[in-house]
PDB file of N, CA and C in Angstrom:
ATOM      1  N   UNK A   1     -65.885  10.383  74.717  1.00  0.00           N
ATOM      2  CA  UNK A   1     -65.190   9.815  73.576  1.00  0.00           C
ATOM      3  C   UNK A   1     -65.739  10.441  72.291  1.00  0.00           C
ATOM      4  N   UNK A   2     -64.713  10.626  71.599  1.00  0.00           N
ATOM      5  CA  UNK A   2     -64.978  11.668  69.846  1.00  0.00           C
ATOM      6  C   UNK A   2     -65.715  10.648  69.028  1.00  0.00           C
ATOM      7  N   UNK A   3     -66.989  10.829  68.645  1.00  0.00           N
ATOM      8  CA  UNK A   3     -68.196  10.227  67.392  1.00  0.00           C
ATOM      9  C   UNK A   3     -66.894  10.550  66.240  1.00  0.00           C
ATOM     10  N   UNK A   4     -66.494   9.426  65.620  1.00  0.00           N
ATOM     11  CA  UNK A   4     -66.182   9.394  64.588  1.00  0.00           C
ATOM     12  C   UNK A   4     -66.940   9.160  63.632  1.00  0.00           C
ATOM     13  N   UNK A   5     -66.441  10.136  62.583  1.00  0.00           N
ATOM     14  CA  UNK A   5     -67.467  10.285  61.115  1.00  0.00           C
ATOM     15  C   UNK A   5     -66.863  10.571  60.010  1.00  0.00           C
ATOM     16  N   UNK A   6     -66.962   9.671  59.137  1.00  0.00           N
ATOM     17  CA  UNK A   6     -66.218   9.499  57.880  1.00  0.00           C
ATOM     18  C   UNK A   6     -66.906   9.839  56.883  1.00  0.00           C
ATOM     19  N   UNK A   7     -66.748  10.979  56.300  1.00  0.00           N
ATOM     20  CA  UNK A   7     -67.241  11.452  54.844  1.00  0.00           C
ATOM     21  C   UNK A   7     -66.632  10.826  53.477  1.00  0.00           C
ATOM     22  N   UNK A   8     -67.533  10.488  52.667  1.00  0.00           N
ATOM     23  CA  UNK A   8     -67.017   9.527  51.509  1.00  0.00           C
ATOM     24  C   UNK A   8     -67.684  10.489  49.746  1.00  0.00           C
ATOM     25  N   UNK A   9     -66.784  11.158  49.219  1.00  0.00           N
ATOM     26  CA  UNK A   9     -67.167  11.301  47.954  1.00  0.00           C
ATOM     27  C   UNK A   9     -66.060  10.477  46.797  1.00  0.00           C
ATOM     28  N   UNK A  10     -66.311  11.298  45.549  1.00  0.00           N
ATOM     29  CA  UNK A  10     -66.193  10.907  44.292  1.00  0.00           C
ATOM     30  C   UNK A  10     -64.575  10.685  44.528  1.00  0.00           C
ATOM     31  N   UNK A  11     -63.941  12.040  44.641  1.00  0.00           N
ATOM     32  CA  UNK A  11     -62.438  12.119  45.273  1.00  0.00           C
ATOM     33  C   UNK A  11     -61.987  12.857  46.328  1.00  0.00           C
ATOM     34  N   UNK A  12     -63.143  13.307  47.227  1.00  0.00           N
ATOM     35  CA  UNK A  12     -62.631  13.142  48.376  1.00  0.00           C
ATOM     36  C   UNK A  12     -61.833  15.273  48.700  1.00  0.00           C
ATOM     37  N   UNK A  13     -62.490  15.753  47.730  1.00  0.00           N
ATOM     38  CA  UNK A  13     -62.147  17.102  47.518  1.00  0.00           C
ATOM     39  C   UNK A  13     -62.789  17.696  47.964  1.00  0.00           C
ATOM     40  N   UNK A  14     -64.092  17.949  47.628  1.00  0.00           N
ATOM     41  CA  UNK A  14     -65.572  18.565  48.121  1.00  0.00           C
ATOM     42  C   UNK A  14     -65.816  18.345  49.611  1.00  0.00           C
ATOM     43  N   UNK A  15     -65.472  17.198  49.665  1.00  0.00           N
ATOM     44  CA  UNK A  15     -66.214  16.614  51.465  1.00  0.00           C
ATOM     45  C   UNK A  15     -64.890  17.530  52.398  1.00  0.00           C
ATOM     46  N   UNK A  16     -63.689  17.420  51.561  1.00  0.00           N
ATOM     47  CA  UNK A  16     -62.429  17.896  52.716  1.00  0.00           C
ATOM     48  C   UNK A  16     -63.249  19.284  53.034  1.00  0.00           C
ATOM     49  N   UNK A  17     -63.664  20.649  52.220  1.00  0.00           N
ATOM     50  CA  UNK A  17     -64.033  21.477  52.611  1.00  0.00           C
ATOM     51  C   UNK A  17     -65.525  21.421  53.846  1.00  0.00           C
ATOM     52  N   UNK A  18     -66.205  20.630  53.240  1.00  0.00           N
ATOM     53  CA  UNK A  18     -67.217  20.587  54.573  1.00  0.00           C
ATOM     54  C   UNK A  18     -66.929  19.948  55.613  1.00  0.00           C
ATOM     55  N   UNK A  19     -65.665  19.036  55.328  1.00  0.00           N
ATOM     56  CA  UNK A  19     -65.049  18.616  56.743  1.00  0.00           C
ATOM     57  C   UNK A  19     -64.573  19.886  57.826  1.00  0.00           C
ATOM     58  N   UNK A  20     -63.977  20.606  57.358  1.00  0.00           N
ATOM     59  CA  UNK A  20     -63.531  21.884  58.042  1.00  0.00           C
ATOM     60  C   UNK A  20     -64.943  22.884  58.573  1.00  0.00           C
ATOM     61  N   UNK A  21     -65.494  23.104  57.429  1.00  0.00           N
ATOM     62  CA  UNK A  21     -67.002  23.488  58.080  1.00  0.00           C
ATOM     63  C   UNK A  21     -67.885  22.594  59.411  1.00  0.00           C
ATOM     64  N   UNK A  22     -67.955  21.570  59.562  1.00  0.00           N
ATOM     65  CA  UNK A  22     -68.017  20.610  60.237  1.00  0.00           C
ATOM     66  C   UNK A  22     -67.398  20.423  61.638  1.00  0.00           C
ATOM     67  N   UNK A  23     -65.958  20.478  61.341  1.00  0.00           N
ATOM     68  CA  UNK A  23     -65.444  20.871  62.803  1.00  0.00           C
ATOM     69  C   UNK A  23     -65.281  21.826  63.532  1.00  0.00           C
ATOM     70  N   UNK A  24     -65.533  23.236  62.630  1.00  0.00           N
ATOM     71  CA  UNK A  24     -65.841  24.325  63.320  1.00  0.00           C
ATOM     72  C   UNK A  24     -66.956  24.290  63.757  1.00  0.00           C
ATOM     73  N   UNK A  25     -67.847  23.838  63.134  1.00  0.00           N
ATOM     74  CA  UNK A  25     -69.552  23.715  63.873  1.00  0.00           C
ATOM     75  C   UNK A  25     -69.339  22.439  65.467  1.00  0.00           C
ATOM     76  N   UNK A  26     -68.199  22.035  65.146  1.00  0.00           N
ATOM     77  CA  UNK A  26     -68.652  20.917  66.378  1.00  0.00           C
ATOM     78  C   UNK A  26     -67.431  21.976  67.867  1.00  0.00           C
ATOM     79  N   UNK A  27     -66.547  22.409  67.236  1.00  0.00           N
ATOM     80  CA  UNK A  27     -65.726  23.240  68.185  1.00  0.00           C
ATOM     81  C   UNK A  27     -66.294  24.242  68.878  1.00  0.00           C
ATOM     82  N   UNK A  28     -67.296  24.896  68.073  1.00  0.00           N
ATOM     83  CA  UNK A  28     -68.199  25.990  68.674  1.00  0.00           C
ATOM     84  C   UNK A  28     -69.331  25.342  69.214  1.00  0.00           C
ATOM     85  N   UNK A  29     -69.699  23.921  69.273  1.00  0.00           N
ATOM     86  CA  UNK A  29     -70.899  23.610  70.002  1.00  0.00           C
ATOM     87  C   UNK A  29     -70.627  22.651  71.197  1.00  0.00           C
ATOM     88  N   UNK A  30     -68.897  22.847  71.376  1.00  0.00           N
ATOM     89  CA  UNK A  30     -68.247  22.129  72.018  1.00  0.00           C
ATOM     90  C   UNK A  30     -68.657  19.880  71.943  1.00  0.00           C
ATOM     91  N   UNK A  31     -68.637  19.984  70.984  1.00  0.00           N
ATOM     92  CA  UNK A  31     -69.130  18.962  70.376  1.00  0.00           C
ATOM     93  C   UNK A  31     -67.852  17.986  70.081  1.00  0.00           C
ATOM     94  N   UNK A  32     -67.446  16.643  70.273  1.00  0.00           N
ATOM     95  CA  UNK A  32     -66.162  15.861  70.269  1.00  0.00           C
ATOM     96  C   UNK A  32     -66.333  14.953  69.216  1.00  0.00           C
ATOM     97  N   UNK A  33     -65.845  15.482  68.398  1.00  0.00           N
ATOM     98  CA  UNK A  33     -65.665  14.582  67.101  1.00  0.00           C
ATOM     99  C   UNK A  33     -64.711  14.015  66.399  1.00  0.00           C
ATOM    100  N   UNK A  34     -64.238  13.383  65.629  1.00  0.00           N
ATOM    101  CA  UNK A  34     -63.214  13.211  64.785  1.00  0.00           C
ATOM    102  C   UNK A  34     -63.833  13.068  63.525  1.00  0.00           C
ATOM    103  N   UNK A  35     -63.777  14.092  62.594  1.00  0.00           N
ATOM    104  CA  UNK A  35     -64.163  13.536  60.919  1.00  0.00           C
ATOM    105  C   UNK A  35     -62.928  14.014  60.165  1.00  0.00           C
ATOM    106  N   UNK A  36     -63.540  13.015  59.280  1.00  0.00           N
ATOM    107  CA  UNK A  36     -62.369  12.785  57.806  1.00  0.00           C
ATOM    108  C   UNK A  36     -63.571  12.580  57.000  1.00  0.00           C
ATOM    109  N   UNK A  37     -62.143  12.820  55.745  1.00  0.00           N
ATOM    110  CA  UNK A  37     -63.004  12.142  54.510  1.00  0.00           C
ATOM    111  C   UNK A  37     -62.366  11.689  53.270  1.00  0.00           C
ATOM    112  N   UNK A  38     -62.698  11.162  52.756  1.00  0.00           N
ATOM    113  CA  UNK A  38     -61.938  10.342  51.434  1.00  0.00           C
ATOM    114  C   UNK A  38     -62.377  10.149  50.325  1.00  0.00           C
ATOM    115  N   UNK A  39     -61.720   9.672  49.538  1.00  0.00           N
ATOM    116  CA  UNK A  39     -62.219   9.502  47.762  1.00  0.00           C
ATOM    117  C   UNK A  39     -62.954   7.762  48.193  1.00  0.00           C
ATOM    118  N   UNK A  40     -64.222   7.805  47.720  1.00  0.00           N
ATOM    119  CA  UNK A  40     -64.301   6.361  47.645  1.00  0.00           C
ATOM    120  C   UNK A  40     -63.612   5.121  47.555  1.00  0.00           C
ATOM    121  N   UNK A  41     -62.673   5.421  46.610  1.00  0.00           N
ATOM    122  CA  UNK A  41     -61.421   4.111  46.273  1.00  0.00           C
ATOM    123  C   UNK A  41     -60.718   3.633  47.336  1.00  0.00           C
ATOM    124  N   UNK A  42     -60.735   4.866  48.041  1.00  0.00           N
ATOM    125  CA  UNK A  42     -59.916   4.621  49.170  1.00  0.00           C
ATOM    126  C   UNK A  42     -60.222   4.234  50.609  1.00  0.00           C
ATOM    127  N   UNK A  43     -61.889   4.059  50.683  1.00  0.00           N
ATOM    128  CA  UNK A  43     -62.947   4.451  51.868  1.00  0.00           C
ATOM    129  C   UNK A  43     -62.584   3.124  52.958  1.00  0.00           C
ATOM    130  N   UNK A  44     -62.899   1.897  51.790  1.00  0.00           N
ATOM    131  CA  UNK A  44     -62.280   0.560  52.240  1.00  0.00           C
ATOM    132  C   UNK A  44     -60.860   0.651  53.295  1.00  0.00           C
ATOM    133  N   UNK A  45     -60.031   1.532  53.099  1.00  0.00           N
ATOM    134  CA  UNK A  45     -58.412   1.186  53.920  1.00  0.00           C
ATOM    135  C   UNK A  45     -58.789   2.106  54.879  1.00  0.00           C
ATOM    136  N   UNK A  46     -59.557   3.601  54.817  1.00  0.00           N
ATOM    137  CA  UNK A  46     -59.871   4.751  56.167  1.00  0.00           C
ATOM    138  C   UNK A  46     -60.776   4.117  56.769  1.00  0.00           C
ATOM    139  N   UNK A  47     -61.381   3.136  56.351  1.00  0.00           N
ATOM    140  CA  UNK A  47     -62.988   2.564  57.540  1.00  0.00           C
ATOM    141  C   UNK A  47     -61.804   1.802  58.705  1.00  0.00           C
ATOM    142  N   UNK A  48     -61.198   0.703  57.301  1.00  0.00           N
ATOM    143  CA  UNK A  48     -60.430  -0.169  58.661  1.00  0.00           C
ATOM    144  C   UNK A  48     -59.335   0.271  59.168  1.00  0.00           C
ATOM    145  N   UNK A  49     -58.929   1.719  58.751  1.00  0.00           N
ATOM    146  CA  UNK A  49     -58.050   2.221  60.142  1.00  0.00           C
ATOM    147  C   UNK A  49     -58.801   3.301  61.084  1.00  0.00           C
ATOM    148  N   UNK A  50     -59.629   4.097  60.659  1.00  0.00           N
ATOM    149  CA  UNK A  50     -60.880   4.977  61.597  1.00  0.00           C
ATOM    150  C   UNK A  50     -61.269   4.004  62.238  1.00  0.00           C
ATOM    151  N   UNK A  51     -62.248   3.392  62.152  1.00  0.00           N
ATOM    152  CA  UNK A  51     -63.132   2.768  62.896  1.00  0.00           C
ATOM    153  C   UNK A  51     -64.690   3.703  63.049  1.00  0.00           C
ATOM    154  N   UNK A  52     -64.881   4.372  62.066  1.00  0.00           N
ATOM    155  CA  UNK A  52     -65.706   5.419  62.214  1.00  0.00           C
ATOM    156  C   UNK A  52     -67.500   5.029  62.911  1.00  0.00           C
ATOM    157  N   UNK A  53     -68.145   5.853  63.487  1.00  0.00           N
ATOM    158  CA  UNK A  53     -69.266   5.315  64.078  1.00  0.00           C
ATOM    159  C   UNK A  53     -70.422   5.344  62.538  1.00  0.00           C
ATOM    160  N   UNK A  54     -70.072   6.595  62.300  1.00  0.00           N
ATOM    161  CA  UNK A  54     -71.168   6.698  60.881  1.00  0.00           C
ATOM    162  C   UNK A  54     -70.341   7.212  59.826  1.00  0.00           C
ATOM    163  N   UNK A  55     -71.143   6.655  58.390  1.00  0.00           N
ATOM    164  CA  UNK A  55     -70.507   7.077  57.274  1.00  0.00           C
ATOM    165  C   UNK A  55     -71.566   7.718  56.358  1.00  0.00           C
ATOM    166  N   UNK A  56     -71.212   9.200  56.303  1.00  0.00           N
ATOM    167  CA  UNK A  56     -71.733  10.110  54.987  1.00  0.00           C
ATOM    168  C   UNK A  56     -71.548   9.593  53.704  1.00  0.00           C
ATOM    169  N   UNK A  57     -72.281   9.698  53.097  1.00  0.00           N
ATOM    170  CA  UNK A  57     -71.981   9.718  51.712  1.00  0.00           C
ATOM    171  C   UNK A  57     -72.165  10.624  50.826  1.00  0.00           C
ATOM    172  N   UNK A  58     -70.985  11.640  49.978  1.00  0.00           N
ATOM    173  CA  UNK A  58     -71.391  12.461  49.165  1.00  0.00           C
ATOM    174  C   UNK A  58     -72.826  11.929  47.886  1.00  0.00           C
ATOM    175  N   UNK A  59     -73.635  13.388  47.348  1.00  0.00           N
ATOM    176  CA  UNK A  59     -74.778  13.156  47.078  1.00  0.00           C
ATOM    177  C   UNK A  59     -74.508  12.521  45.302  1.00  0.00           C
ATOM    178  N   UNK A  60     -72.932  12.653  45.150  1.00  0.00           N
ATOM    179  CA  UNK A  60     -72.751  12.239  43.502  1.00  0.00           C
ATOM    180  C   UNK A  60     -72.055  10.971  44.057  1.00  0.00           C
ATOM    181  N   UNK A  61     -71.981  10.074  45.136  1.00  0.00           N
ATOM    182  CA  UNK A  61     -71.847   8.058  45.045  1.00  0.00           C
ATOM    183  C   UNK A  61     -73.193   8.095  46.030  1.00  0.00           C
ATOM    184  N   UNK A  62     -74.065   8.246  46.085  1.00  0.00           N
ATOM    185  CA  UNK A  62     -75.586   7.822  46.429  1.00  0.00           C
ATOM    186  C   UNK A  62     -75.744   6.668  45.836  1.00  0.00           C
ATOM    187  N   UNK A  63     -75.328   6.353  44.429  1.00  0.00           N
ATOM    188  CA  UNK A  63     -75.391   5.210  43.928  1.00  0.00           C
ATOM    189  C   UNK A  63     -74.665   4.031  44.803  1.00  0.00           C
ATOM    190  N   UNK A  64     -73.691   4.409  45.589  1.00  0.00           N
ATOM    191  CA  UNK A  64     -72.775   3.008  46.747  1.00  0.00           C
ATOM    192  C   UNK A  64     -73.109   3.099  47.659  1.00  0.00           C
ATOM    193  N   UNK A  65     -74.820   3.600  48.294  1.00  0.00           N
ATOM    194  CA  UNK A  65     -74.977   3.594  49.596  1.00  0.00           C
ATOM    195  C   UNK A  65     -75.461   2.056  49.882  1.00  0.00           C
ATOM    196  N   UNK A  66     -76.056   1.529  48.878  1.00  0.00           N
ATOM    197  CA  UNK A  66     -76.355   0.256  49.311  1.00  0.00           C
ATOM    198  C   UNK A  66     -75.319  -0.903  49.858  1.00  0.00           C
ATOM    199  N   UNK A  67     -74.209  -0.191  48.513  1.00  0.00           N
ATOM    200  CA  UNK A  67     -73.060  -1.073  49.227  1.00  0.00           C
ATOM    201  C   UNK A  67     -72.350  -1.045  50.061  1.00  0.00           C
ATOM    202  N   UNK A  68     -72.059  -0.154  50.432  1.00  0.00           N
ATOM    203  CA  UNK A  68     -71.628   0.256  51.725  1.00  0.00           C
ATOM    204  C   UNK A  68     -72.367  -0.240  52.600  1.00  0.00           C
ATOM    205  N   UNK A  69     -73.662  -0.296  52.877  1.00  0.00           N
ATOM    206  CA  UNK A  69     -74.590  -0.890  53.738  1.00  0.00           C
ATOM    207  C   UNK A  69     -74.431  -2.290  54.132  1.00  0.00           C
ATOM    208  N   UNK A  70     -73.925  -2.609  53.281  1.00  0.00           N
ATOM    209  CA  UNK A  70     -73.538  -4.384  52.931  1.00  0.00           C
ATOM    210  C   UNK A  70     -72.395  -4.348  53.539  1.00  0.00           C
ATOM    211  N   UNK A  71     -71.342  -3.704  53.006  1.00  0.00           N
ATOM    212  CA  UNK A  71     -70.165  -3.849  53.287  1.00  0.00           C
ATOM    213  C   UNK A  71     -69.472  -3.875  55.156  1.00  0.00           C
ATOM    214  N   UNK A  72     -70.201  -2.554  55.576  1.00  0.00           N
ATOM    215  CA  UNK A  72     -70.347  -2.171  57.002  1.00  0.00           C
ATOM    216  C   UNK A  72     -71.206  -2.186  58.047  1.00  0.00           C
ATOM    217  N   UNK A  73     -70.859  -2.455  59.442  1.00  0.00           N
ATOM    218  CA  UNK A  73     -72.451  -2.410  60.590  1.00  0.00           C
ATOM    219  C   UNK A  73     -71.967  -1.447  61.106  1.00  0.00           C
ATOM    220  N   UNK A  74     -71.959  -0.362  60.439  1.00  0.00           N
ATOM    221  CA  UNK A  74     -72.534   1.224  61.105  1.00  0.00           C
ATOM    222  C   UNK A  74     -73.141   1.636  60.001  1.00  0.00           C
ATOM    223  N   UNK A  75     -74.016   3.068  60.614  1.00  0.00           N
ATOM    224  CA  UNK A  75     -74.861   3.502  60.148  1.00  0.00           C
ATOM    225  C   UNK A  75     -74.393   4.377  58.827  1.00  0.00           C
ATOM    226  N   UNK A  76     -74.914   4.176  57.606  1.00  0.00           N
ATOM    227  CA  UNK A  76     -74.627   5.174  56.320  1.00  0.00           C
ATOM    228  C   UNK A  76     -75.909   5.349  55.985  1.00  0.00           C
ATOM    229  N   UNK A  77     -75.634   7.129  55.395  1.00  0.00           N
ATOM    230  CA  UNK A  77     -76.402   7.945  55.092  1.00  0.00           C
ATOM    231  C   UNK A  77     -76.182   8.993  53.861  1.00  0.00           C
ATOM    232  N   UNK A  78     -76.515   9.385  52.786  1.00  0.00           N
ATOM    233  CA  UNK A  78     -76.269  10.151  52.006  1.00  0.00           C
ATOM    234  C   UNK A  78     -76.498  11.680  52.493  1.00  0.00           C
ATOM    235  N   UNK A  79     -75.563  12.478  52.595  1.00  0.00           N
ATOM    236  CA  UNK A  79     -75.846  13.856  52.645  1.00  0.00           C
ATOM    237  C   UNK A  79     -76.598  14.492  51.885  1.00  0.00           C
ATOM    238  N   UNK A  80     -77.797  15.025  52.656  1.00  0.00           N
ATOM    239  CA  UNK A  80     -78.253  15.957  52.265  1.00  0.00           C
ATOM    240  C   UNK A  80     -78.167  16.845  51.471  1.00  0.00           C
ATOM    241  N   UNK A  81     -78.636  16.586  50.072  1.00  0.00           N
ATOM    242  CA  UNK A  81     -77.864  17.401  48.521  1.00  0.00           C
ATOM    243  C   UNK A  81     -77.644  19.232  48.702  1.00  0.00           C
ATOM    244  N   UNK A  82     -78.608  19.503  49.419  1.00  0.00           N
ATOM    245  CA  UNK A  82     -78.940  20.727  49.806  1.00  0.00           C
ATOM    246  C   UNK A  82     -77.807  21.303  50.548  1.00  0.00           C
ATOM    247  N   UNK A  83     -77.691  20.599  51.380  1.00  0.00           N
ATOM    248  CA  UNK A  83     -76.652  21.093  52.898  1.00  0.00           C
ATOM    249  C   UNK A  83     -75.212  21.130  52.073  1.00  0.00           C
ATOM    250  N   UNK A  84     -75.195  19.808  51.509  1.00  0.00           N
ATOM    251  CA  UNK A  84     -73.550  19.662  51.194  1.00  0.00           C
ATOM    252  C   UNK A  84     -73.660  20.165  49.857  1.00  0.00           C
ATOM    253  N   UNK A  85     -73.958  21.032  48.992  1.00  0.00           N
ATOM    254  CA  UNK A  85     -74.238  21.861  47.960  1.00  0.00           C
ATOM    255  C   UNK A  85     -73.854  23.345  48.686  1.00  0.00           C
ATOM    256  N   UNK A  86     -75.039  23.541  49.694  1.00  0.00           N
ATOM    257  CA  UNK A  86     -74.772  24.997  50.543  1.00  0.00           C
ATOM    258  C   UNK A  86     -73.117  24.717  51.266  1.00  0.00           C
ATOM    259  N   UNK A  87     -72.636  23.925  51.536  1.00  0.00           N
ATOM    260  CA  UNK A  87     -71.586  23.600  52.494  1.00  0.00           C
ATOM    261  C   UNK A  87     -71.971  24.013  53.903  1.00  0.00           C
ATOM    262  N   UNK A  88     -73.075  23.338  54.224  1.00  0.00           N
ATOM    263  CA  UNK A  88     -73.738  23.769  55.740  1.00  0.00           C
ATOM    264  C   UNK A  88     -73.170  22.588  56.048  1.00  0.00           C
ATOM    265  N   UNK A  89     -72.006  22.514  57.295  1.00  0.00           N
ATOM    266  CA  UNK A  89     -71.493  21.955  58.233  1.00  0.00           C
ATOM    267  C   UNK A  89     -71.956  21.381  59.285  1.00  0.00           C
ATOM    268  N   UNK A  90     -72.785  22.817  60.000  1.00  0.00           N
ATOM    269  CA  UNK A  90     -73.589  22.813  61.032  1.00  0.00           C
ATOM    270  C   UNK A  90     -74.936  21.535  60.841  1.00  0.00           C
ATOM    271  N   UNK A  91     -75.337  21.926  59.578  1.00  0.00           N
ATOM    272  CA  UNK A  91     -76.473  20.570  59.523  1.00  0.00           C
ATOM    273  C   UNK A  91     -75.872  19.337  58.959  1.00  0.00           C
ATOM    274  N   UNK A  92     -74.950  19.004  58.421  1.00  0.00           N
ATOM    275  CA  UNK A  92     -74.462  17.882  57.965  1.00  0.00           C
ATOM    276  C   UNK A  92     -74.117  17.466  59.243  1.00  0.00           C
ATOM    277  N   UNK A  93     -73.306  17.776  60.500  1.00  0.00           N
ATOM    278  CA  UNK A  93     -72.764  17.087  61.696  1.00  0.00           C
ATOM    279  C   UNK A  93     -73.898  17.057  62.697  1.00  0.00           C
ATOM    280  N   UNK A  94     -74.964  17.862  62.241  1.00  0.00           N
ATOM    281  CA  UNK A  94     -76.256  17.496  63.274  1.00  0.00           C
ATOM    282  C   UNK A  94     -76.949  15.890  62.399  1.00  0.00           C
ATOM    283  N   UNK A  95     -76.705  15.802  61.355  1.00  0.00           N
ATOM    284  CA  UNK A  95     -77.434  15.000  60.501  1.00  0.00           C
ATOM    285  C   UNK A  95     -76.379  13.364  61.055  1.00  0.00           C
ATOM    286  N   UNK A  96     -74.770  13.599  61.417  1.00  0.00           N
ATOM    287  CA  UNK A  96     -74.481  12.544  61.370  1.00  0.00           C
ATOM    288  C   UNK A  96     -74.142  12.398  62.662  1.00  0.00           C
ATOM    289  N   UNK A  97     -74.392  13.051  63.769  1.00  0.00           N
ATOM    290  CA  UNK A  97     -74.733  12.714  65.162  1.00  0.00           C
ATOM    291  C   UNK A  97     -75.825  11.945  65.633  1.00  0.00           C
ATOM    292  N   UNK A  98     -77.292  12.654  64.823  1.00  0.00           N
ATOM    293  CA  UNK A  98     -78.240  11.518  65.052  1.00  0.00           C
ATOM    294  C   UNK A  98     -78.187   9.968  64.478  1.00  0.00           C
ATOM    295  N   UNK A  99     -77.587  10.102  63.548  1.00  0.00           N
ATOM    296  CA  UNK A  99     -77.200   8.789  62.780  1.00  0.00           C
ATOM    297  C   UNK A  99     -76.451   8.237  64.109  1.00  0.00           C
ATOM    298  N   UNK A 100     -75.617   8.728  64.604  1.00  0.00           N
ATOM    299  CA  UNK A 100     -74.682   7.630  65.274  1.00  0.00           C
ATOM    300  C   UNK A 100     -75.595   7.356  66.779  1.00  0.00           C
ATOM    301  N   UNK A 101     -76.756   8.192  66.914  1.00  0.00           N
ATOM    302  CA  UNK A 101     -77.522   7.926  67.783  1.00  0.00           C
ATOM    303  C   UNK A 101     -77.344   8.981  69.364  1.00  0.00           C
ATOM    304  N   UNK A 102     -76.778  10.118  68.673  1.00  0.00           N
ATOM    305  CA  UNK A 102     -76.607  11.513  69.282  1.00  0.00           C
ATOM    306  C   UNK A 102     -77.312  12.283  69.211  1.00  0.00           C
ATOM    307  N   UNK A 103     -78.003  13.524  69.839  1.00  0.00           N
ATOM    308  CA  UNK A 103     -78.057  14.858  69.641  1.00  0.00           C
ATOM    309  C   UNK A 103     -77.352  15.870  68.924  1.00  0.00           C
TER     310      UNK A 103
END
């Protein structure tokens, strides 16, 4: 079954490109995923139709990880400023596999 993983920024622009980076890193590691991603405003209506296992958070709403924490019982995590700056895919979907309690 596909680890769903929901990427959450400012509007949801930035994350679409490392989403694509992301699933090429999981296609080539034969890895079963489903990610998306969205503008914050909107994170609330994609959680309750995803059902996602873990939620990224871009490194400019770090400030809503708490709430989100509150809000949801899965695991959230802020991306790695570095990775999702570089648009490293490969380590952002290694970063939110262990979150969901994967390799």
């Amino acid at each position: 079954m596909a680890t769903k993983i929901l990427l959450v920024c400012a509007a949801g622009m930035s994350t679409s490109m490392l989403v694509s980076k992301m699933k090429k890193a999981a296609e080539a590691d034969g890895i079963d995923a489903e990610i998306q991603a969205t503008a914050a405003s909107d994170a609330g209506n994609i959680i309750a139709e995803m059902h996602p296992d873990v939620l990224m958070l871009g490194p400019q709403v770090r400030y809503m990880e708490d709430d989100f924490k509150k809000r949801v019982d899965i695991p959230v995590e802020v991306i790695n400023m570095q990775d999702y700056g570089l648009m490293k895919g490969d380590n952002v979907l290694k970063s939110a596999l262990a979150l969901a309690g994967q390799k």
